[in-house]
PDB file of N, CA and C in Angstrom:
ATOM      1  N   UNK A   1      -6.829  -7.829 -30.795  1.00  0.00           N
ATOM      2  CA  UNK A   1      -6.414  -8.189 -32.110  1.00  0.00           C
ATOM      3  C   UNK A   1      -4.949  -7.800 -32.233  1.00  0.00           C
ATOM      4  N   UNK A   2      -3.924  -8.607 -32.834  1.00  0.00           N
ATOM      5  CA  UNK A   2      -2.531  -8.440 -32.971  1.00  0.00           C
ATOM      6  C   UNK A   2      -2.413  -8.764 -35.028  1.00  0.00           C
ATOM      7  N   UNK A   3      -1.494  -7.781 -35.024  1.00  0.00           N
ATOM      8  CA  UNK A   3      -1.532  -7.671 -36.765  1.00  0.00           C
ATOM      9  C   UNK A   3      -0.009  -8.003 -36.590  1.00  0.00           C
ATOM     10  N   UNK A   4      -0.044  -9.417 -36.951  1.00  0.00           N
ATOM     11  CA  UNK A   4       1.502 -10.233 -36.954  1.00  0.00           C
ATOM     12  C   UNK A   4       2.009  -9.798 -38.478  1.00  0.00           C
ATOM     13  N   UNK A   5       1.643  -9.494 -39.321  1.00  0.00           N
ATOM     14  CA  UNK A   5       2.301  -9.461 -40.188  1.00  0.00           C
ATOM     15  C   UNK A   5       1.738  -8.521 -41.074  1.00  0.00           C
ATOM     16  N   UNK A   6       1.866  -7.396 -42.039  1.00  0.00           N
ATOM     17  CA  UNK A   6       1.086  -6.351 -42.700  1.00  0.00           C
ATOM     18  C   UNK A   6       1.994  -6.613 -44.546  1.00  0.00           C
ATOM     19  N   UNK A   7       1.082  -7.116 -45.352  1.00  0.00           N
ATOM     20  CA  UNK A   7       1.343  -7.809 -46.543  1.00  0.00           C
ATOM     21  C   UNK A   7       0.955  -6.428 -47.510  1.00  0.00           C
ATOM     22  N   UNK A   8       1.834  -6.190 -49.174  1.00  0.00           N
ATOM     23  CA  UNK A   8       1.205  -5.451 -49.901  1.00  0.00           C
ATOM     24  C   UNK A   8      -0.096  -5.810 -50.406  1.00  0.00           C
ATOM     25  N   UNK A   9      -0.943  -5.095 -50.513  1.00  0.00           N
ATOM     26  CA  UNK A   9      -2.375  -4.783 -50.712  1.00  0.00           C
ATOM     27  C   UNK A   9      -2.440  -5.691 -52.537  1.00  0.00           C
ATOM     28  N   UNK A  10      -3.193  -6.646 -52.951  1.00  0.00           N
ATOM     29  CA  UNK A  10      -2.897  -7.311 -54.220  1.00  0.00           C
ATOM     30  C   UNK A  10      -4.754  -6.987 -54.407  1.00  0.00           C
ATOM     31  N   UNK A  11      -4.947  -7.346 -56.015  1.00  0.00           N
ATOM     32  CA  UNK A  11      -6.619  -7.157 -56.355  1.00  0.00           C
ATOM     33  C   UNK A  11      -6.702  -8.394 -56.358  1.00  0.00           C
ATOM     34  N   UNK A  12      -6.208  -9.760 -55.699  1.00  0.00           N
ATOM     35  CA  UNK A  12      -6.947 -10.913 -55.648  1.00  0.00           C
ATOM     36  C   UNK A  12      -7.403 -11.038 -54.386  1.00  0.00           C
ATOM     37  N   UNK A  13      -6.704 -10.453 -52.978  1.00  0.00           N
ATOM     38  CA  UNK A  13      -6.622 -10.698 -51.854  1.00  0.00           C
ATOM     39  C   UNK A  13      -8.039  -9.897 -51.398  1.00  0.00           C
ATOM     40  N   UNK A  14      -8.731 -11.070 -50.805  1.00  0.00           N
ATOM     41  CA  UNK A  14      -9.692 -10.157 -49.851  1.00  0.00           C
ATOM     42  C   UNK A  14      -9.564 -10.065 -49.004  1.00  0.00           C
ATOM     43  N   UNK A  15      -9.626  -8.493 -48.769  1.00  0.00           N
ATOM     44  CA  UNK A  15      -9.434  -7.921 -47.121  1.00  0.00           C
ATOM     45  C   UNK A  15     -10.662  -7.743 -46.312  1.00  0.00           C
ATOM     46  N   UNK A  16     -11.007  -7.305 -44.855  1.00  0.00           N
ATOM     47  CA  UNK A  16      -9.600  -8.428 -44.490  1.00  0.00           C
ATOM     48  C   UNK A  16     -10.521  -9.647 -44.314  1.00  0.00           C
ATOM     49  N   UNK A  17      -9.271 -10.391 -43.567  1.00  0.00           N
ATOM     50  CA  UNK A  17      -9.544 -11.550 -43.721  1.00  0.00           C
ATOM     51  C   UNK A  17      -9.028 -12.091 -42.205  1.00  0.00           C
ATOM     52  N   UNK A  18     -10.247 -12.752 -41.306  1.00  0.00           N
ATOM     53  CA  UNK A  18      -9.601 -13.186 -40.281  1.00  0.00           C
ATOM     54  C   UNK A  18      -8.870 -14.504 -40.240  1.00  0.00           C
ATOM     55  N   UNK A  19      -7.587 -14.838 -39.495  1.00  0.00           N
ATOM     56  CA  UNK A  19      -7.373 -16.378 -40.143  1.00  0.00           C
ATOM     57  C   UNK A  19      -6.858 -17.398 -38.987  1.00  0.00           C
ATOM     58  N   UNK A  20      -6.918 -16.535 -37.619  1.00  0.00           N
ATOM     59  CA  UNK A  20      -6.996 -17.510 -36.378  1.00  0.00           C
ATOM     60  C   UNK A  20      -7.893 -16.974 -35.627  1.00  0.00           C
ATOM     61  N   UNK A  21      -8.498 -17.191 -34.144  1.00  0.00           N
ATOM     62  CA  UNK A  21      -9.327 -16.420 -33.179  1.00  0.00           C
ATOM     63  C   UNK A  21      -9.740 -17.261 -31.990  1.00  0.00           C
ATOM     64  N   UNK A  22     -10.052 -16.854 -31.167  1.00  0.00           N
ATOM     65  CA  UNK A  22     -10.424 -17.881 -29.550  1.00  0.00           C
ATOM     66  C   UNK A  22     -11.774 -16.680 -28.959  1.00  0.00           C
ATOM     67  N   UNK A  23     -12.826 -18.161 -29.078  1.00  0.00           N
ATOM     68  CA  UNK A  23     -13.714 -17.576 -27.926  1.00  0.00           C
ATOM     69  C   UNK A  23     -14.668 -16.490 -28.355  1.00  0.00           C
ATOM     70  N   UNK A  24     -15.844 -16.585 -28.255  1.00  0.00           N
ATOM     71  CA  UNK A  24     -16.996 -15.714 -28.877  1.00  0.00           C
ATOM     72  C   UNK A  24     -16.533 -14.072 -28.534  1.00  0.00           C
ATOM     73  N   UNK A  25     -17.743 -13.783 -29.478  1.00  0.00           N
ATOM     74  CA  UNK A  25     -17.697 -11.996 -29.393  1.00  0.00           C
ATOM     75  C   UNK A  25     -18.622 -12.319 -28.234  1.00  0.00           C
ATOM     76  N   UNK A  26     -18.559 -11.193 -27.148  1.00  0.00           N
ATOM     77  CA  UNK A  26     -19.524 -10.834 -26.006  1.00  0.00           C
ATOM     78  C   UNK A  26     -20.740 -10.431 -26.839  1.00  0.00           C
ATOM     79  N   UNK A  27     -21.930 -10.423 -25.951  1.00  0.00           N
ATOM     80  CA  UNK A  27     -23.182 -10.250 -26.549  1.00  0.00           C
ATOM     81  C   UNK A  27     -22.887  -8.769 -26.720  1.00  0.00           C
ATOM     82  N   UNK A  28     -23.759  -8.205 -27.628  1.00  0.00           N
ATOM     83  CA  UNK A  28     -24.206  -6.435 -27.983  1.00  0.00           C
ATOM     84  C   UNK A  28     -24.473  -6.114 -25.788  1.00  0.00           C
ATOM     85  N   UNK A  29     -24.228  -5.076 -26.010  1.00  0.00           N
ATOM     86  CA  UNK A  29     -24.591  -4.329 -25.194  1.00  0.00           C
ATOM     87  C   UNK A  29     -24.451  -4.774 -23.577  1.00  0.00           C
ATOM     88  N   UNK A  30     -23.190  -5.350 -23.679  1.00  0.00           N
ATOM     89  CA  UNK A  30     -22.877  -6.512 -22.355  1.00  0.00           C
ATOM     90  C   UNK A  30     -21.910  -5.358 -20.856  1.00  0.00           C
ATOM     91  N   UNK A  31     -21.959  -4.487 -21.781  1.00  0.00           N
ATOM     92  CA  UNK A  31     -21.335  -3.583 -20.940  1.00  0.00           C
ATOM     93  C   UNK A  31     -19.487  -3.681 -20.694  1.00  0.00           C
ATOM     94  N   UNK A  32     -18.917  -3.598 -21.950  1.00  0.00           N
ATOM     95  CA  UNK A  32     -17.906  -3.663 -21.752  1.00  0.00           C
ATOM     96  C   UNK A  32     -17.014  -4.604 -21.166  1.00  0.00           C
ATOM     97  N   UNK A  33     -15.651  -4.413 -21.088  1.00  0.00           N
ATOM     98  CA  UNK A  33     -14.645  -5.866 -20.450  1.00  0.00           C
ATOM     99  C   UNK A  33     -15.119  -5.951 -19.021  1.00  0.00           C
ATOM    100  N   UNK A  34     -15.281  -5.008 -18.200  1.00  0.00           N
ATOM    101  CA  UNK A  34     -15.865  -5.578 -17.037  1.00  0.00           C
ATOM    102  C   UNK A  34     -17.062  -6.076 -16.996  1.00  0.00           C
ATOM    103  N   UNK A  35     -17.993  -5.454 -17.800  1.00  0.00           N
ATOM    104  CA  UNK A  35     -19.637  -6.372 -18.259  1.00  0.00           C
ATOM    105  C   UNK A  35     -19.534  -7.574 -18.734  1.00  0.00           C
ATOM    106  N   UNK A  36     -18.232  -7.852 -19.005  1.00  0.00           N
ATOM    107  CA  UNK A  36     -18.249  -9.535 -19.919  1.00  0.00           C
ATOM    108  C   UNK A  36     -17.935 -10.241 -18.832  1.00  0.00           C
ATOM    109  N   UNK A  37     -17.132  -9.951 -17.819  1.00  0.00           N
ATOM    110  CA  UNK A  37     -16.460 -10.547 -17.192  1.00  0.00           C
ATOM    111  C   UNK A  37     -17.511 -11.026 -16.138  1.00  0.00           C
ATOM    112  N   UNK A  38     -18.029  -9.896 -15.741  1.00  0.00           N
ATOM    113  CA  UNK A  38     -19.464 -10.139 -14.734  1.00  0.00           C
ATOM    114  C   UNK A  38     -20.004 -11.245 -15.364  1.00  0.00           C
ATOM    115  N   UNK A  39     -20.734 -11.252 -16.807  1.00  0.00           N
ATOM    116  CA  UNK A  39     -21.675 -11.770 -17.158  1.00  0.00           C
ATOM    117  C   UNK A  39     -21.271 -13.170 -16.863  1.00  0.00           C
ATOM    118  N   UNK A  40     -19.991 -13.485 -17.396  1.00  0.00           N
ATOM    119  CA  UNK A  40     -19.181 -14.975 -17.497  1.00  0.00           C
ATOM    120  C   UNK A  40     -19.350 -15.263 -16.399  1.00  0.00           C
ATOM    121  N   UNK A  41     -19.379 -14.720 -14.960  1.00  0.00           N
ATOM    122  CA  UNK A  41     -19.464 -15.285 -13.666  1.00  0.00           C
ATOM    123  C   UNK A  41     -20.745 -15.602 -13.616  1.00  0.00           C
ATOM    124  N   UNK A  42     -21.578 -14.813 -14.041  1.00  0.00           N
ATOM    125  CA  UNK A  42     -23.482 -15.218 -13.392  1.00  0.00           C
ATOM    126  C   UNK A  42     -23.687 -16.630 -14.449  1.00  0.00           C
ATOM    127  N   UNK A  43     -23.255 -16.272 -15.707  1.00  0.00           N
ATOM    128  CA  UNK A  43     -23.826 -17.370 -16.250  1.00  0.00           C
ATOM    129  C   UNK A  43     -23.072 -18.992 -16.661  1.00  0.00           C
ATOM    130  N   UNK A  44     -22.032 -19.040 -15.679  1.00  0.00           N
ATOM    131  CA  UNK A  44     -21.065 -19.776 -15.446  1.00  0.00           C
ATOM    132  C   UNK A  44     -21.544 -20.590 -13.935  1.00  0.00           C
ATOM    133  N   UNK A  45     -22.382 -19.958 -13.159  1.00  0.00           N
ATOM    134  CA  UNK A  45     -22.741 -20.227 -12.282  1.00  0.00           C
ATOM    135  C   UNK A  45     -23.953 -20.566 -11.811  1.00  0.00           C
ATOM    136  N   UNK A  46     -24.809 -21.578 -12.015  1.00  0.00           N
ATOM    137  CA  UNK A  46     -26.368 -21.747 -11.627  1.00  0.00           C
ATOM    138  C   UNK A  46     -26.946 -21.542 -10.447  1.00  0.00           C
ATOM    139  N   UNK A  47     -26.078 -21.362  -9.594  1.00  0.00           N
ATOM    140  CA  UNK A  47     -26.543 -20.793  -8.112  1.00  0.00           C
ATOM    141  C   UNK A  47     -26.835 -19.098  -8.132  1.00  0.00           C
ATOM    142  N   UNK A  48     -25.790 -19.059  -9.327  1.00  0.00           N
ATOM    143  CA  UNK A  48     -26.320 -17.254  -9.194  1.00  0.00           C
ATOM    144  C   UNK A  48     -27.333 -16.729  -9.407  1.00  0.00           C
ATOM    145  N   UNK A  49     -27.870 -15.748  -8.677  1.00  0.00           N
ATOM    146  CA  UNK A  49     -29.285 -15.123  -8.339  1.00  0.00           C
ATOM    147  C   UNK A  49     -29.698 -14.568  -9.694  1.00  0.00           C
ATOM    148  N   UNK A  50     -28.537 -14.112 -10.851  1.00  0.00           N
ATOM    149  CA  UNK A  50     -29.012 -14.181 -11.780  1.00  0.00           C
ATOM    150  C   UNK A  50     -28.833 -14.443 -13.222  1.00  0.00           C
ATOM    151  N   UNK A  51     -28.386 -16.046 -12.760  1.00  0.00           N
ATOM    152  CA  UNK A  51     -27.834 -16.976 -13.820  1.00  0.00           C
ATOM    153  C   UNK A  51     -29.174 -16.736 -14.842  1.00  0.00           C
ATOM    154  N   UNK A  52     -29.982 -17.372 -14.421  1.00  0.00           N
ATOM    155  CA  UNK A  52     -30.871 -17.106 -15.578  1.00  0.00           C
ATOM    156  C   UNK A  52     -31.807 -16.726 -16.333  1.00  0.00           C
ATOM    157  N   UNK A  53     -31.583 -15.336 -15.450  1.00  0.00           N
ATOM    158  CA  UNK A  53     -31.566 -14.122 -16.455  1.00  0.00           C
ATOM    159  C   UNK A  53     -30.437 -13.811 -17.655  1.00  0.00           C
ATOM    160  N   UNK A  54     -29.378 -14.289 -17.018  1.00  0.00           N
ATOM    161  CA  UNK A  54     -27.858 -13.767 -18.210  1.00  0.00           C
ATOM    162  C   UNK A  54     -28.045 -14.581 -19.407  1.00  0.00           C
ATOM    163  N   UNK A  55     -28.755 -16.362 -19.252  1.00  0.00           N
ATOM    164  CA  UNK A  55     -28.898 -17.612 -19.952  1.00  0.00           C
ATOM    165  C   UNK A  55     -30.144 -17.132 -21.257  1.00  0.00           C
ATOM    166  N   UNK A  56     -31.083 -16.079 -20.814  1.00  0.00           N
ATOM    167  CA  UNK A  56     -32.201 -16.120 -21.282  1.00  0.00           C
ATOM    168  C   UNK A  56     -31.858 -15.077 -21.753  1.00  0.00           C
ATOM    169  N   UNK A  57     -31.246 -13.948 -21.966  1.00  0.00           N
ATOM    170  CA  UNK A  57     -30.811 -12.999 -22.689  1.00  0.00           C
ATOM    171  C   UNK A  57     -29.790 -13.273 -23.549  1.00  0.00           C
ATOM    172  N   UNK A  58     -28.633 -13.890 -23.111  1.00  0.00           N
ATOM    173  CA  UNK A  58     -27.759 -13.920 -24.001  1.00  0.00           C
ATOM    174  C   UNK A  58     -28.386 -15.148 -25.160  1.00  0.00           C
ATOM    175  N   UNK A  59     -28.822 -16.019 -24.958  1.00  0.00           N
ATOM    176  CA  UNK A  59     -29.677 -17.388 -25.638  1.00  0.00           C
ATOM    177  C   UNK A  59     -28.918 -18.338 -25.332  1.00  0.00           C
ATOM    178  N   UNK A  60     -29.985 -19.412 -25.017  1.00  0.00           N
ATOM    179  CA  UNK A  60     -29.325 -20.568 -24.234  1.00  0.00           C
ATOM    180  C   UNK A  60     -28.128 -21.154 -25.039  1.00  0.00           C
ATOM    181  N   UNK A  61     -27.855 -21.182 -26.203  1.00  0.00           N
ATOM    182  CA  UNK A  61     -26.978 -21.613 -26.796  1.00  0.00           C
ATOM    183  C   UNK A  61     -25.760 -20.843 -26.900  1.00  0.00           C
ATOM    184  N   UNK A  62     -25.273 -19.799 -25.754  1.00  0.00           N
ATOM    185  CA  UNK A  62     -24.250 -19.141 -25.922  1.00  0.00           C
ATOM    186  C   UNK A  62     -22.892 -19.761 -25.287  1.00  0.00           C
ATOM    187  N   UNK A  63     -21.733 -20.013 -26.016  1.00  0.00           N
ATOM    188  CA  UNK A  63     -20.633 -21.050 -25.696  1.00  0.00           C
ATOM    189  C   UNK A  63     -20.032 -19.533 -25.759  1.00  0.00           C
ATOM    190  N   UNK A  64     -19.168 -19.252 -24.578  1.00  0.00           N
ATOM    191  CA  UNK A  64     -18.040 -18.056 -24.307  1.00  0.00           C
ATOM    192  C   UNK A  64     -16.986 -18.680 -24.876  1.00  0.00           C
ATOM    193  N   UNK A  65     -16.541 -20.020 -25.063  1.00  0.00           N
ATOM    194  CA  UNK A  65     -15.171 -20.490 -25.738  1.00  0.00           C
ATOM    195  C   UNK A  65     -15.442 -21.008 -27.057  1.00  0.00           C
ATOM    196  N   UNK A  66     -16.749 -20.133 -27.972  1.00  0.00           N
ATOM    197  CA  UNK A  66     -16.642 -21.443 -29.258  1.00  0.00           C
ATOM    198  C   UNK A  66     -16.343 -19.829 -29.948  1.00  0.00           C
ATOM    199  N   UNK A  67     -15.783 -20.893 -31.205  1.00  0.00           N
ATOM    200  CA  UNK A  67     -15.106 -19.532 -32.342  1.00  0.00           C
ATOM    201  C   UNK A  67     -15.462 -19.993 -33.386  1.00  0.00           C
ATOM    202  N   UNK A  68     -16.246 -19.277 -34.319  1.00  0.00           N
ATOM    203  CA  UNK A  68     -16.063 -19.923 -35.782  1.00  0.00           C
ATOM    204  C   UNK A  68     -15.765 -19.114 -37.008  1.00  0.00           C
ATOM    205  N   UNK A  69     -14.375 -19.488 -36.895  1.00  0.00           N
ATOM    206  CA  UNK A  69     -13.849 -18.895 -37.937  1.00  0.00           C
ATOM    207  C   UNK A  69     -14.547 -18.413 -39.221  1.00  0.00           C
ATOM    208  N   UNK A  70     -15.021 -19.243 -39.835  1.00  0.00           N
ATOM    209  CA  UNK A  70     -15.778 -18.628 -41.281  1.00  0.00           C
ATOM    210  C   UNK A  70     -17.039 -18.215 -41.117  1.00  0.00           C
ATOM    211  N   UNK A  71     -17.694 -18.047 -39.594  1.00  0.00           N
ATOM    212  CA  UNK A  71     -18.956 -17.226 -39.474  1.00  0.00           C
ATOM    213  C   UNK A  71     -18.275 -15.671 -39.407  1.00  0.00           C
ATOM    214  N   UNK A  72     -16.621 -16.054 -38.642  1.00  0.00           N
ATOM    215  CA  UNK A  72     -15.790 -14.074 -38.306  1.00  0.00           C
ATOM    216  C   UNK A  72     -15.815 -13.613 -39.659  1.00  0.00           C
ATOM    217  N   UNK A  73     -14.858 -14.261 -40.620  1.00  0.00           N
ATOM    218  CA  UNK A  73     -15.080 -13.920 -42.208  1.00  0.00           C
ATOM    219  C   UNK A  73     -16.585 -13.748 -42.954  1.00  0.00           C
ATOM    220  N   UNK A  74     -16.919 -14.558 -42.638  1.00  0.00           N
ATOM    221  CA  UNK A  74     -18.692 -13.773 -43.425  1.00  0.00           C
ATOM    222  C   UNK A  74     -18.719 -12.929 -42.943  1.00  0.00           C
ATOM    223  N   UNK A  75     -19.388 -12.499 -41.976  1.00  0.00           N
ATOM    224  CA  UNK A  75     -19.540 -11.258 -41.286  1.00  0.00           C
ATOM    225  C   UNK A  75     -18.213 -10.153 -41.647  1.00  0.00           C
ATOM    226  N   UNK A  76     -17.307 -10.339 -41.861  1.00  0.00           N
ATOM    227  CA  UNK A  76     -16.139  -9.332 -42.178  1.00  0.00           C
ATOM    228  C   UNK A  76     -16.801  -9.135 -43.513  1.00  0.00           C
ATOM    229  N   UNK A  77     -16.881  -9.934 -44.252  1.00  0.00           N
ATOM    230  CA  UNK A  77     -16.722  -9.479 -45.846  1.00  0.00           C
ATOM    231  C   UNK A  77     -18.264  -9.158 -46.163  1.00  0.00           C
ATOM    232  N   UNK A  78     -19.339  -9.093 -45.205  1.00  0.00           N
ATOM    233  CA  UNK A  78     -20.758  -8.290 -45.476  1.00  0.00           C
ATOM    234  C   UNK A  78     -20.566  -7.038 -44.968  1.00  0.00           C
ATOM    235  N   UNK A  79     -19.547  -7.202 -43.876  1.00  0.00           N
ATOM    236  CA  UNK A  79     -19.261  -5.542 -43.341  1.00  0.00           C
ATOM    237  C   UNK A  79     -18.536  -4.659 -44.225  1.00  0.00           C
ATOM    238  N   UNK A  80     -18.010  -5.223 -44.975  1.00  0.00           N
ATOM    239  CA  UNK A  80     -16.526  -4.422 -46.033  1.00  0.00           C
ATOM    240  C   UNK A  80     -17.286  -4.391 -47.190  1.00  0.00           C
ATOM    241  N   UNK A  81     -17.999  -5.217 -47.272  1.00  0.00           N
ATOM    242  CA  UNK A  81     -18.620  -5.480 -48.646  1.00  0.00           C
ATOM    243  C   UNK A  81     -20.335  -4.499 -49.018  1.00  0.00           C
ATOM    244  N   UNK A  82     -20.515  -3.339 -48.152  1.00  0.00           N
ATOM    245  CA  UNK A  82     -21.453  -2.926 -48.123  1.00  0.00           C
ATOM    246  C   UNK A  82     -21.359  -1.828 -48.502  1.00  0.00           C
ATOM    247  N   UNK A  83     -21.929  -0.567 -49.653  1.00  0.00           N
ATOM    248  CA  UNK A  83     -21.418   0.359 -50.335  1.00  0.00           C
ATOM    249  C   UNK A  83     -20.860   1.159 -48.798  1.00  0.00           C
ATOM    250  N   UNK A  84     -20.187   2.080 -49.252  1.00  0.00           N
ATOM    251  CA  UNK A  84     -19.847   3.232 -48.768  1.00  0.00           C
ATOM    252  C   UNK A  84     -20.970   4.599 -48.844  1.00  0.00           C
ATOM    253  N   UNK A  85     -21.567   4.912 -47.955  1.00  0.00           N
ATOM    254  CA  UNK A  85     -22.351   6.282 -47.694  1.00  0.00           C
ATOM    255  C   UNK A  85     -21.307   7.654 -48.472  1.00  0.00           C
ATOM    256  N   UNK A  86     -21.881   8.232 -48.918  1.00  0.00           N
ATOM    257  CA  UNK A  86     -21.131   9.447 -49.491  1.00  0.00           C
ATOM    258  C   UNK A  86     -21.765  10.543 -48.269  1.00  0.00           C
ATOM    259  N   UNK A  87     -20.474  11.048 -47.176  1.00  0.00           N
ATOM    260  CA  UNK A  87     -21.368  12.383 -46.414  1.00  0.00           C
ATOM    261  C   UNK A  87     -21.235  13.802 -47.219  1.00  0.00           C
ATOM    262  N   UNK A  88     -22.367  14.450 -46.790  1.00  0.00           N
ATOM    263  CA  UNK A  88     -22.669  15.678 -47.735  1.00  0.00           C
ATOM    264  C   UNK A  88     -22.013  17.008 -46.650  1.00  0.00           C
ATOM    265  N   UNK A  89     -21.729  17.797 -47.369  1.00  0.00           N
ATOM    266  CA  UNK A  89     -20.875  18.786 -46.775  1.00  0.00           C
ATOM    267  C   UNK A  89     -21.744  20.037 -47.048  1.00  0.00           C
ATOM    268  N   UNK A  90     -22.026  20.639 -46.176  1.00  0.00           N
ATOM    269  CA  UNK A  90     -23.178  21.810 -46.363  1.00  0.00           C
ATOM    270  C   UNK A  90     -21.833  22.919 -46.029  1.00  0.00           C
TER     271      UNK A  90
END
């Protein structure tokens, strides 16, 4: 993520707000940039011994190059938008 530009904070503006992006989030628990990178090879590859296993976990409908912008923003503004926990201090 690159923060091209940092704007004063206004009460109309919802933060944040994503407004370009390329290429899916890696699945949960993919094991990191070298776990993504692996994965992209097995399941990029149908000869691999364990293409599809990677196909059937990640779900067959997983596109490594699709982005959708206003699914990143929903998800931002249910994440921001969820009370705040108060921690208790013993």
């Amino acid at each position: 993520m690159t923060a091209e530009k940092i704007l004063p904070a206004t009460a109309s503006l919802e933060l944040p707000v994503c407004v370009a992006g390329k290429r899916a989030c890696p699945p949960e628990d993919v094991g990191g940039a070298f776990g993504y990178e692996d994965f992209l090879e097995k399941i990029q590859d149908p000869e691999h011994e364990e293409h599809q296993d990677m196909v059937e976990w990640a779900g067959e409908g997983f596109d490594p190059e699709s982005f959708e912008l206003a699914e990143v923003n929903d998800g931002l503004r249910a994440f921001f938008s969820k009370p705040k926990r108060k921690t208790s201090r013993k």
